[in-house]
PDB file of N, CA and C in Angstrom:
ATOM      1  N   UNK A   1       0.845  -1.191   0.000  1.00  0.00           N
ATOM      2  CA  UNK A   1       0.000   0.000   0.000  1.00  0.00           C
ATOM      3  C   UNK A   1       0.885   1.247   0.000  1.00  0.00           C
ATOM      4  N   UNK A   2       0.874   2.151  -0.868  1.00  0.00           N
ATOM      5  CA  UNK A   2       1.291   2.995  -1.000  1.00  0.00           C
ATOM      6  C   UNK A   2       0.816   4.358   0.570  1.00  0.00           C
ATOM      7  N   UNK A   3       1.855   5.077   0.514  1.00  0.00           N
ATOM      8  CA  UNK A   3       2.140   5.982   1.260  1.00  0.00           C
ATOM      9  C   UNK A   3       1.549   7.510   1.048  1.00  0.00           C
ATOM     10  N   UNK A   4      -0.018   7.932   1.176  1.00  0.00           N
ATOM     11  CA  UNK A   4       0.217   9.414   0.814  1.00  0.00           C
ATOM     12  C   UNK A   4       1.423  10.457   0.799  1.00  0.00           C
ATOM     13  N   UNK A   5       1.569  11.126  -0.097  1.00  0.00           N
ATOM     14  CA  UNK A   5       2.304  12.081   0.075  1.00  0.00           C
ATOM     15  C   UNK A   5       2.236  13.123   1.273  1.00  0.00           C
ATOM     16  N   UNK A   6       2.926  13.713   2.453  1.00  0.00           N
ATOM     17  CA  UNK A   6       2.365  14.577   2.950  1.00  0.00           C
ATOM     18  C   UNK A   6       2.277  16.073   2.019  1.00  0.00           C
ATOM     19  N   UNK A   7       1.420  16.966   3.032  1.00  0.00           N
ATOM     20  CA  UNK A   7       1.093  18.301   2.458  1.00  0.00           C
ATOM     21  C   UNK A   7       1.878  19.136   2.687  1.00  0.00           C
ATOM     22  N   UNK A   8       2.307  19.627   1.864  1.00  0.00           N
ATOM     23  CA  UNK A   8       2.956  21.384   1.837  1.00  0.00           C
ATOM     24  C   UNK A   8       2.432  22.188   2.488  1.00  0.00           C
ATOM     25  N   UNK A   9       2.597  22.951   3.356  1.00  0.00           N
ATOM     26  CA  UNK A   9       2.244  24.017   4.572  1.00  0.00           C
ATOM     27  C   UNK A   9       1.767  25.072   3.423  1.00  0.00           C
ATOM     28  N   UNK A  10       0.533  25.736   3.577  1.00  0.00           N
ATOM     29  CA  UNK A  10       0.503  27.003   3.115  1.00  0.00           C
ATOM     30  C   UNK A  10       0.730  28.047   3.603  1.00  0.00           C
ATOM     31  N   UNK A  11       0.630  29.578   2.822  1.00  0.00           N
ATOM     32  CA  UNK A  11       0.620  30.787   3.945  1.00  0.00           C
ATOM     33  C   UNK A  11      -0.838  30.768   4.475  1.00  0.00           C
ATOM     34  N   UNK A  12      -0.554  31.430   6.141  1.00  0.00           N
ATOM     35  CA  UNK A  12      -1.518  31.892   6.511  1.00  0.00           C
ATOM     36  C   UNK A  12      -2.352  33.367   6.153  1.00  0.00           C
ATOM     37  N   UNK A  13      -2.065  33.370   4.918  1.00  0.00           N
ATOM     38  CA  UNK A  13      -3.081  34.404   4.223  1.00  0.00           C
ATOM     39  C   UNK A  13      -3.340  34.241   2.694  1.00  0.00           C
ATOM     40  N   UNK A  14      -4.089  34.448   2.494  1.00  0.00           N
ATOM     41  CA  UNK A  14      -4.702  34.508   0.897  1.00  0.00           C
ATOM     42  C   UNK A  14      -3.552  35.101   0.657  1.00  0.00           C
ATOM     43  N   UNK A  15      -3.836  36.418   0.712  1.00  0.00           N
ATOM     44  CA  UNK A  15      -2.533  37.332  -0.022  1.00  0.00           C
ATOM     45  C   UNK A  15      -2.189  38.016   0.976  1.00  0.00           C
ATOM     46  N   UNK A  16      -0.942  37.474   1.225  1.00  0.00           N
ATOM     47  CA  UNK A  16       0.217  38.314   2.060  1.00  0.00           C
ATOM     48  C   UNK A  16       0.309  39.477   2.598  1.00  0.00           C
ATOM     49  N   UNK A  17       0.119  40.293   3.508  1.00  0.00           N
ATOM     50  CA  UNK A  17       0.032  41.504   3.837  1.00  0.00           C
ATOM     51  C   UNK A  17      -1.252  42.316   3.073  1.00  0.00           C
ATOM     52  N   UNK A  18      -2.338  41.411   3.344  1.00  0.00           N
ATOM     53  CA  UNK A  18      -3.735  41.760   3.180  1.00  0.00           C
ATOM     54  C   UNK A  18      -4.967  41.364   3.460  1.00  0.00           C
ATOM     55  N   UNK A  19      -5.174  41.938   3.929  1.00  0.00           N
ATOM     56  CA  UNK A  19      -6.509  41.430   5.052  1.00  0.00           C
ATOM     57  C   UNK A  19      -8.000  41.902   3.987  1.00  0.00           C
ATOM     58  N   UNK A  20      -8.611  40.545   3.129  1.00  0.00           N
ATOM     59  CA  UNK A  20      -9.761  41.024   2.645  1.00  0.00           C
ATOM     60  C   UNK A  20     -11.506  40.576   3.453  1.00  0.00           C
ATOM     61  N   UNK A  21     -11.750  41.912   3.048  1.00  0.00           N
ATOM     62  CA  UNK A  21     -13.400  41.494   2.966  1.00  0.00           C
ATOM     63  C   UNK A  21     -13.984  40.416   3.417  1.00  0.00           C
ATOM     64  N   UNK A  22     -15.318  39.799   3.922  1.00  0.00           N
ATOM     65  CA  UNK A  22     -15.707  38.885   3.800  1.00  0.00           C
ATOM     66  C   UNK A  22     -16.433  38.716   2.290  1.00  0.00           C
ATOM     67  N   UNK A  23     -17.009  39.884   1.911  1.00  0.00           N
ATOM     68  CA  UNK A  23     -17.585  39.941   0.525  1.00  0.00           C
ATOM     69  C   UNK A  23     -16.877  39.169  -0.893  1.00  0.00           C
ATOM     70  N   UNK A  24     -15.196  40.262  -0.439  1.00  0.00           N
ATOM     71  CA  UNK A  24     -14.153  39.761  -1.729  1.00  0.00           C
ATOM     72  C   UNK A  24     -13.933  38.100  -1.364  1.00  0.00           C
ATOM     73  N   UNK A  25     -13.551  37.841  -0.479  1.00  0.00           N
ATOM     74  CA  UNK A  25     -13.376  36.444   0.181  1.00  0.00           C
ATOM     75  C   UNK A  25     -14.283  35.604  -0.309  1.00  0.00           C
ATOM     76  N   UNK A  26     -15.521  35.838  -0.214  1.00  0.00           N
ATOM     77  CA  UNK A  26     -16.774  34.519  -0.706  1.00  0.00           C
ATOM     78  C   UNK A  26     -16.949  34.664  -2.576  1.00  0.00           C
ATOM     79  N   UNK A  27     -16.698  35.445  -3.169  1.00  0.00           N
ATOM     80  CA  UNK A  27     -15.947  35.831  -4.453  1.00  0.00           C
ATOM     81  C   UNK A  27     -15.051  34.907  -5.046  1.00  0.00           C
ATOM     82  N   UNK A  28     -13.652  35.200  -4.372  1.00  0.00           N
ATOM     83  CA  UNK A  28     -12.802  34.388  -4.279  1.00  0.00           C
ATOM     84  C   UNK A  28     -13.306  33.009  -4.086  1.00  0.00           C
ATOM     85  N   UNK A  29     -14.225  32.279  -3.043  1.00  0.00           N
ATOM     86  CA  UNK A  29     -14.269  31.006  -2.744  1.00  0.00           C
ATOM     87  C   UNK A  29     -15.530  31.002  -3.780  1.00  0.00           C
ATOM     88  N   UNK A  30     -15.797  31.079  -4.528  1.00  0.00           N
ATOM     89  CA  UNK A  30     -17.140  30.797  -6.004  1.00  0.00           C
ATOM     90  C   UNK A  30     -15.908  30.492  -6.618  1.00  0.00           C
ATOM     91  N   UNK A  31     -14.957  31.532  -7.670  1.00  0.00           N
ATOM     92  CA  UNK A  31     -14.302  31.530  -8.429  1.00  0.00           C
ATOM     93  C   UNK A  31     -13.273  29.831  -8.325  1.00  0.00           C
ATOM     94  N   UNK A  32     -12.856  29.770  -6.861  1.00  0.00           N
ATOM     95  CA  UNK A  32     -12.189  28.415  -6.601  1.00  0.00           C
ATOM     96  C   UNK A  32     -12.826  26.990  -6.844  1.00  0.00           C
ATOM     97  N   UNK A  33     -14.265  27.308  -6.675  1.00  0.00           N
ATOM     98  CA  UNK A  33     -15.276  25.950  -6.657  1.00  0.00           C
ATOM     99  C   UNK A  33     -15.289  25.977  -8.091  1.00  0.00           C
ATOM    100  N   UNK A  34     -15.697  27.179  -8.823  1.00  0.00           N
ATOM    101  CA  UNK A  34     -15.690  26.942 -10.129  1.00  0.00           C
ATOM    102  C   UNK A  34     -14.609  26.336 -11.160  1.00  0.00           C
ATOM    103  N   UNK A  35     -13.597  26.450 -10.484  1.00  0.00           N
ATOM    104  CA  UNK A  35     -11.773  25.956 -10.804  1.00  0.00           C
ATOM    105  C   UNK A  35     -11.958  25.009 -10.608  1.00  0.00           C
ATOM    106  N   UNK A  36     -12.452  24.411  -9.128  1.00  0.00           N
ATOM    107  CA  UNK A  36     -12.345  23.073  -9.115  1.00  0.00           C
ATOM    108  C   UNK A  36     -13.304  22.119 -10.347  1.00  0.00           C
ATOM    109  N   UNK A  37     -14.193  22.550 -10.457  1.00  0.00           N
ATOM    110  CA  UNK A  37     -15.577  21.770 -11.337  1.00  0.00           C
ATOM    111  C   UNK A  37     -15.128  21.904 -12.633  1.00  0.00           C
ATOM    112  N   UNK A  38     -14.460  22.880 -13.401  1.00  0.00           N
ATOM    113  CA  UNK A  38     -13.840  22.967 -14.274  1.00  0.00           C
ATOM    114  C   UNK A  38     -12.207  21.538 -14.542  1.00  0.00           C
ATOM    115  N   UNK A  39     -11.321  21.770 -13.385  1.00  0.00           N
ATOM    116  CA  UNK A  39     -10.633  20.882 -13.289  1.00  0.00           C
ATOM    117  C   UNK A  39     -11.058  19.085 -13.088  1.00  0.00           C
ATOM    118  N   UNK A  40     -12.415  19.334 -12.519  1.00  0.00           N
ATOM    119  CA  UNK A  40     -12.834  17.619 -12.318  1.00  0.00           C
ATOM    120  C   UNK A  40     -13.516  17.855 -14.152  1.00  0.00           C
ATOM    121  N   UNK A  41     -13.845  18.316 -14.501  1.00  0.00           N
ATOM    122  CA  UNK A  41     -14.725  18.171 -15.904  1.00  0.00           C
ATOM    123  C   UNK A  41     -13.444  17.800 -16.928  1.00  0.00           C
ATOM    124  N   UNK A  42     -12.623  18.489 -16.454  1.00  0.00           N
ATOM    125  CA  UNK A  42     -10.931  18.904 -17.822  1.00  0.00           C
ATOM    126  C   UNK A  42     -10.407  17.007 -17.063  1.00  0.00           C
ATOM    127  N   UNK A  43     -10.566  16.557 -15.985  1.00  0.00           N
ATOM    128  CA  UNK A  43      -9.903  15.315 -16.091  1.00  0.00           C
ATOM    129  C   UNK A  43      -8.138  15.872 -15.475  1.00  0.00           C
ATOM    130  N   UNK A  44      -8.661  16.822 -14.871  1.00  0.00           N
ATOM    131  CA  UNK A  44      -7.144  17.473 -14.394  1.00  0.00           C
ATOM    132  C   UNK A  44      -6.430  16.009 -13.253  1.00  0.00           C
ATOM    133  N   UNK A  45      -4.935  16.458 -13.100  1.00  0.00           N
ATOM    134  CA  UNK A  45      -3.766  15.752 -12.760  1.00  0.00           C
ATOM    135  C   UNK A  45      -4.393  16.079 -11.454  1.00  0.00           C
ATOM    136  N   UNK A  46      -4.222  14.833 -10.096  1.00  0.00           N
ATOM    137  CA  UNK A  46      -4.301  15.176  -9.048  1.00  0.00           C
ATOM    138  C   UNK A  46      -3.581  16.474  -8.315  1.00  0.00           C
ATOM    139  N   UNK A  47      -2.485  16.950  -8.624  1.00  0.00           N
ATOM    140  CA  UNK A  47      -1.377  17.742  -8.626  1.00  0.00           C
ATOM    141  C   UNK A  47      -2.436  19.144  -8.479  1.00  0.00           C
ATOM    142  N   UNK A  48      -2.783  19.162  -9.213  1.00  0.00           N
ATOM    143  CA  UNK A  48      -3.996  20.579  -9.970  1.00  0.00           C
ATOM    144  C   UNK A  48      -5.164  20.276  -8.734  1.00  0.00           C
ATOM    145  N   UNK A  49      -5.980  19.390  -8.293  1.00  0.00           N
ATOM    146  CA  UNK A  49      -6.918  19.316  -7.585  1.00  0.00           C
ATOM    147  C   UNK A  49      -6.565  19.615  -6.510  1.00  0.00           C
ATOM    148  N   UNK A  50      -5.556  19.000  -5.950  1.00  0.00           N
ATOM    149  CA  UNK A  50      -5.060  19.437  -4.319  1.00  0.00           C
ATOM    150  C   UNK A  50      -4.519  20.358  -4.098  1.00  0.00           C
ATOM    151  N   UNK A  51      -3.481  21.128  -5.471  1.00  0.00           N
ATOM    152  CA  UNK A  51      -3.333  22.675  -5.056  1.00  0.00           C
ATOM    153  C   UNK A  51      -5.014  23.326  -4.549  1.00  0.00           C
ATOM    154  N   UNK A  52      -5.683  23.334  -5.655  1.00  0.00           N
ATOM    155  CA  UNK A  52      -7.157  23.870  -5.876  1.00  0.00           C
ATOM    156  C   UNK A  52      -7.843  23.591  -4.717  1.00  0.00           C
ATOM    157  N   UNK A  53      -7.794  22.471  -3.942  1.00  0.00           N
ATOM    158  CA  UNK A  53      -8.305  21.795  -2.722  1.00  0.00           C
ATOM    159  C   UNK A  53      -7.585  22.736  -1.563  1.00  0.00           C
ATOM    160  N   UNK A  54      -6.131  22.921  -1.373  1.00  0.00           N
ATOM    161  CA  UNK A  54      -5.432  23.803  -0.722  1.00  0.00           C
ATOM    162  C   UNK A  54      -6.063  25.331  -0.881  1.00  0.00           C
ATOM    163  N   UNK A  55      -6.226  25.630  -1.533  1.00  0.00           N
ATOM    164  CA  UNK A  55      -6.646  27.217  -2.410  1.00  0.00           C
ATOM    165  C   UNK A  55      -8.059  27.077  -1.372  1.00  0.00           C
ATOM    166  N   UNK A  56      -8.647  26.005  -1.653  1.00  0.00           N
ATOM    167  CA  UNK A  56     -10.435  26.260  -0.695  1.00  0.00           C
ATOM    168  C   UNK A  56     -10.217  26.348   0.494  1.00  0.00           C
ATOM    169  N   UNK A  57      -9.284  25.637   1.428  1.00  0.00           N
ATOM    170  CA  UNK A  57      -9.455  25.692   2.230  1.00  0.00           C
ATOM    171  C   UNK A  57      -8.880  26.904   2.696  1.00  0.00           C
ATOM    172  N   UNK A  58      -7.866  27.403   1.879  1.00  0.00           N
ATOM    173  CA  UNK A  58      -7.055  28.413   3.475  1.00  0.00           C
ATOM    174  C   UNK A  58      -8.190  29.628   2.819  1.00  0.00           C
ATOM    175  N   UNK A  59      -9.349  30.033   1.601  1.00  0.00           N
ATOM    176  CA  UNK A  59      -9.687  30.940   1.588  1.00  0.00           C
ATOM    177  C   UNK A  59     -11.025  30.674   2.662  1.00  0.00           C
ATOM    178  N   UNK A  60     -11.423  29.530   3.019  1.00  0.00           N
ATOM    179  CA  UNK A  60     -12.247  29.263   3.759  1.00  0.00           C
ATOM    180  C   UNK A  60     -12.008  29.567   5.586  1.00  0.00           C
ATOM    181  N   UNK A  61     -10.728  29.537   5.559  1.00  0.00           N
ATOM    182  CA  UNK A  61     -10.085  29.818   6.663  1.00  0.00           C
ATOM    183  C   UNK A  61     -10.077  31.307   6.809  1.00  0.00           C
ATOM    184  N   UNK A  62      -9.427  31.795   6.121  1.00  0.00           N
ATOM    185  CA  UNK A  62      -9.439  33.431   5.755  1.00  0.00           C
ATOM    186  C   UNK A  62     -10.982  33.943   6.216  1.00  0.00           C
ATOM    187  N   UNK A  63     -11.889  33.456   5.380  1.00  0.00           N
ATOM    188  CA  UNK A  63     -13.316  33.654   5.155  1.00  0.00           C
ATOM    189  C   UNK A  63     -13.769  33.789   6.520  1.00  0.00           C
ATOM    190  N   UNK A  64     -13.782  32.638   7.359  1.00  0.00           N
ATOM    191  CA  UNK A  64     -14.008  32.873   8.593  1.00  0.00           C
ATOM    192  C   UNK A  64     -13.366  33.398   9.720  1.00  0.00           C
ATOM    193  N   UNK A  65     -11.813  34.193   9.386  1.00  0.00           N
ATOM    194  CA  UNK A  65     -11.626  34.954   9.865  1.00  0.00           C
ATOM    195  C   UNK A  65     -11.855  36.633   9.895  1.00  0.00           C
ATOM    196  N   UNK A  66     -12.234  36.500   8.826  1.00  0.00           N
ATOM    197  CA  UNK A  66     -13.061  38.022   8.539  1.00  0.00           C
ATOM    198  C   UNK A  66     -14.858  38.313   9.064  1.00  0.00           C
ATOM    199  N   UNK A  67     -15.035  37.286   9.123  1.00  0.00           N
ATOM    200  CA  UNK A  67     -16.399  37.065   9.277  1.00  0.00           C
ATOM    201  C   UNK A  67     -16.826  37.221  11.549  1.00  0.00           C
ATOM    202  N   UNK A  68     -15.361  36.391  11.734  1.00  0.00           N
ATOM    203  CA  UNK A  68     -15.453  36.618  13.132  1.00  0.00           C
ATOM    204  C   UNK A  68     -14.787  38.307  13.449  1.00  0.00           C
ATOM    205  N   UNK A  69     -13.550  38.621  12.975  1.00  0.00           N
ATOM    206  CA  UNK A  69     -13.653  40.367  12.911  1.00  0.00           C
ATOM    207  C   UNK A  69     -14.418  41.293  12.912  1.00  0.00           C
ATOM    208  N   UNK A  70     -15.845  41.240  12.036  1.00  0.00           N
ATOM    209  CA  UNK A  70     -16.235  41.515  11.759  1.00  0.00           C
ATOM    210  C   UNK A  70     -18.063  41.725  12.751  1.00  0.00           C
ATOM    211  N   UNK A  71     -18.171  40.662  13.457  1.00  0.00           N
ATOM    212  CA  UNK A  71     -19.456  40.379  13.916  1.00  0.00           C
ATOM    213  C   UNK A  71     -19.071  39.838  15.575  1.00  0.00           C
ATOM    214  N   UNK A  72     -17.748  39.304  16.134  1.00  0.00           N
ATOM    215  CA  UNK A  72     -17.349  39.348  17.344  1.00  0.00           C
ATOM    216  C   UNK A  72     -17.544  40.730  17.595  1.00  0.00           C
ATOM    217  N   UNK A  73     -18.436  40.575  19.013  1.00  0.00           N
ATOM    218  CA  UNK A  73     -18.078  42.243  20.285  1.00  0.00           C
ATOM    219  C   UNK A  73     -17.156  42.385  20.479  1.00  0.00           C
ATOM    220  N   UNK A  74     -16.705  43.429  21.309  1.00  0.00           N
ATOM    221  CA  UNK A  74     -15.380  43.717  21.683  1.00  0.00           C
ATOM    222  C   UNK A  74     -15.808  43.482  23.042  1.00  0.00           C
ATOM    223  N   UNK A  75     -14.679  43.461  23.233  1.00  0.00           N
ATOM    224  CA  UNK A  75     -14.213  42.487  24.618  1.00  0.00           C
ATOM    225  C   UNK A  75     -14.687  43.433  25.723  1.00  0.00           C
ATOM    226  N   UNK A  76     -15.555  43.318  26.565  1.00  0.00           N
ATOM    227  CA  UNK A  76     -15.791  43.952  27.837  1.00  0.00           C
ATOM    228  C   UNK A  76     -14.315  44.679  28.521  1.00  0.00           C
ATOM    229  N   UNK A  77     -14.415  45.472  29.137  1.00  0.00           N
ATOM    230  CA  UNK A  77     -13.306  46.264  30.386  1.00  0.00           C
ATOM    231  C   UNK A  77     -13.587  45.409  31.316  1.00  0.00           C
ATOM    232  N   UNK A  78     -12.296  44.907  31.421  1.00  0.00           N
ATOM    233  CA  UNK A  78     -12.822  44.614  33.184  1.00  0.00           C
ATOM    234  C   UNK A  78     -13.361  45.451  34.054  1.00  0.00           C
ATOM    235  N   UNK A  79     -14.219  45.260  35.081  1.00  0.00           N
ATOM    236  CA  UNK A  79     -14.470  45.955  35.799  1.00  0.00           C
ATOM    237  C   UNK A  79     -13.704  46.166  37.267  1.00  0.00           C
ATOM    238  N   UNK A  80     -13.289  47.563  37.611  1.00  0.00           N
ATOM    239  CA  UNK A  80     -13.114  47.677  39.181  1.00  0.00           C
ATOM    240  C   UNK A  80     -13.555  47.344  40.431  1.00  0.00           C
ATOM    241  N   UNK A  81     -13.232  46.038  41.181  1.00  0.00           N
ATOM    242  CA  UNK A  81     -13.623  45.159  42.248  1.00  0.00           C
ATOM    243  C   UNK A  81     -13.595  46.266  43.118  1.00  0.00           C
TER     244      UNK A  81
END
């Protein structure tokens, strides 16, 4: 039985020294699904799917970090005992 390959670490950001949108972000994650469905239709190289598979997830990651920025309260003051 063969051995998966392990995974290549990605960056922890879409794009590097940029913090987007949740709007541009869910954009971005259409455009990727559509890559992918395009690549399963084209008969693409596994190589191509798991970058593309990599690509969903960290914008999905991203995604929900903008989304908690965005709609998390801010943190109470402590109060004086």
């Amino acid at each position: 039985m063969a051995v998966p390959a392990l995974r290549r670490l990605v960056s922890s950001r879409v794009l590097p020294g940029r913090q987007l949108d949740p709007e541009t972000l869910t954009q971005l994650h259409t455009t990727l699904v559509d890559e992918r469905q395009q690549l399963r239709r084209d008969g693409a190289a596994a190589e191509d799917l798991e970058r593309n598979r990599l690509a969903i997830v960290q914008c999905q990651w991203e995604l929900s970090r903008a989304l908690i920025e965005r709609y998390l309260p801010p943190a109470a003051a402590p109060s004086a005992a």
